[in-house]
Protein backbone atom coordinates (compact mmCIF):
# COMPACT_ATOMS: atom_id res chain seq x y z
CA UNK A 1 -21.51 1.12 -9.05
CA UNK A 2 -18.64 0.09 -11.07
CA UNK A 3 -16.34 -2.01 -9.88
CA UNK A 4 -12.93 0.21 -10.01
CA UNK A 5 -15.32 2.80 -8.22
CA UNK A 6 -15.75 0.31 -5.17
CA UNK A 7 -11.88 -0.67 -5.42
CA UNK A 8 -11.06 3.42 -5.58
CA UNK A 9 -14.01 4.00 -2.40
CA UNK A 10 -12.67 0.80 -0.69
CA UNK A 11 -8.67 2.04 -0.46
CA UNK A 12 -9.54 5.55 0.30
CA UNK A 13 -11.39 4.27 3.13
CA UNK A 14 -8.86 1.59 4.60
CA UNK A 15 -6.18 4.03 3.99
CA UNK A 16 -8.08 6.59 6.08
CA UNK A 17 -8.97 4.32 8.75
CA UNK A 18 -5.16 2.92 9.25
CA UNK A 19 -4.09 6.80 9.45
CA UNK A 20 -6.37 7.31 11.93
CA UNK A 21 -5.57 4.30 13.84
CA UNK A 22 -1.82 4.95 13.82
CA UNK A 23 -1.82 8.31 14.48
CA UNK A 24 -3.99 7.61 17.46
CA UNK A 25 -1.46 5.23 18.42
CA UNK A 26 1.06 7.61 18.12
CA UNK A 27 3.31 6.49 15.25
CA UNK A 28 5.24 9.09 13.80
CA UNK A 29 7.94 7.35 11.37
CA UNK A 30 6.87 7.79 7.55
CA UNK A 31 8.27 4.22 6.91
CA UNK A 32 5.69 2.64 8.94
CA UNK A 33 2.69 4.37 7.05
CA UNK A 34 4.12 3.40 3.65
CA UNK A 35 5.09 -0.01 4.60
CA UNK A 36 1.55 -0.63 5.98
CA UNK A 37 -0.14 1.71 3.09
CA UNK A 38 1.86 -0.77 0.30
CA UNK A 39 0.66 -3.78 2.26
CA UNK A 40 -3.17 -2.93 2.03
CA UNK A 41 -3.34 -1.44 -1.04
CA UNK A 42 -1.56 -5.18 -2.60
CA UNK A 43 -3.76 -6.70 -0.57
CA UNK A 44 -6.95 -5.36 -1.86
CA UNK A 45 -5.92 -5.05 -5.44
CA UNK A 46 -5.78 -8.75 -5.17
CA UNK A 47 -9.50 -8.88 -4.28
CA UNK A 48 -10.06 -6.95 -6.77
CA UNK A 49 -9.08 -9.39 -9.91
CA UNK A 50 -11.90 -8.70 -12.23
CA UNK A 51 -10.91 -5.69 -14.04
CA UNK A 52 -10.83 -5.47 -17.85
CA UNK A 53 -7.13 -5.87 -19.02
CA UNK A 54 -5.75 -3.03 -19.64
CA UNK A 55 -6.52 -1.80 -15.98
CA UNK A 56 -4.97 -4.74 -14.69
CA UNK A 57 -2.11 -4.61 -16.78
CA UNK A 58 -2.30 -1.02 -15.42
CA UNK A 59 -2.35 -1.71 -11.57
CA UNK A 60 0.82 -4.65 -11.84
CA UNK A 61 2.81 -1.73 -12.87
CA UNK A 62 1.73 0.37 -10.11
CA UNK A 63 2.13 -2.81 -7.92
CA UNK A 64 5.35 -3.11 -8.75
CA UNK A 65 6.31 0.54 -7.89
CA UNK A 66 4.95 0.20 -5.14
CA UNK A 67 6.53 -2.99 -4.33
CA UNK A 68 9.70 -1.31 -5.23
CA UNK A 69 9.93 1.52 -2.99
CA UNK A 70 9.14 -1.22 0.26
CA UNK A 71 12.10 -2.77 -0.98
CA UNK A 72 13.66 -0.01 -0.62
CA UNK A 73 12.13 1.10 2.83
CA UNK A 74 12.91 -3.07 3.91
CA UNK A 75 15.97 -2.06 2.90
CA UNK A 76 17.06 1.07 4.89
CA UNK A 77 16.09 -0.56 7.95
CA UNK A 78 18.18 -3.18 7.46
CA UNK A 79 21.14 -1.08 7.09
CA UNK A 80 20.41 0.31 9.85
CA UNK A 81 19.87 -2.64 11.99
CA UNK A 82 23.60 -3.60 10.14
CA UNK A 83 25.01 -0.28 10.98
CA UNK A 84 24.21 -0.14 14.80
């Protein structure tokens, strides 16, 4: 098996498992998915260092999109917590 097969198989899998386990815990705000979604999926594209270039090159860009939009989720919530 390839190794961007294992990374694709390894984030469908922990991305599965954390919906299940906060849904059973009864989370319901779309903020806390994403947050925790961005979180794992930087996580584990860090394990996975040893693609060719041009993949890599590809999944900083997606990184930083994803990065991005929890800035922009971080964000909100702080406004909020400003706001009252």
């Amino acid at each position: 098996m390839r190794i961007y097969n294992r990374y694709i198989i390894s984030l469908a899998l922990i991305l599965t498992l954390t919906t299940v386990i906060l849904a059973s815990f009864g989370h319901d705000s779309l903020d806390i998915y994403y947050t925790v979604y961005v979180i794992e999926a930087l996580a584990l594209t860090e394990l996975y260092v040893y693609f060719t270039p041009r993949a890599g090159r590809g999944l900083k860009v997606v990184s930083g999109i994803l990065f991005a939009g929890f800035m922009v989720v971080v964000g909100i919530a702080v406004a909020e917590v400003i706001r009252g």
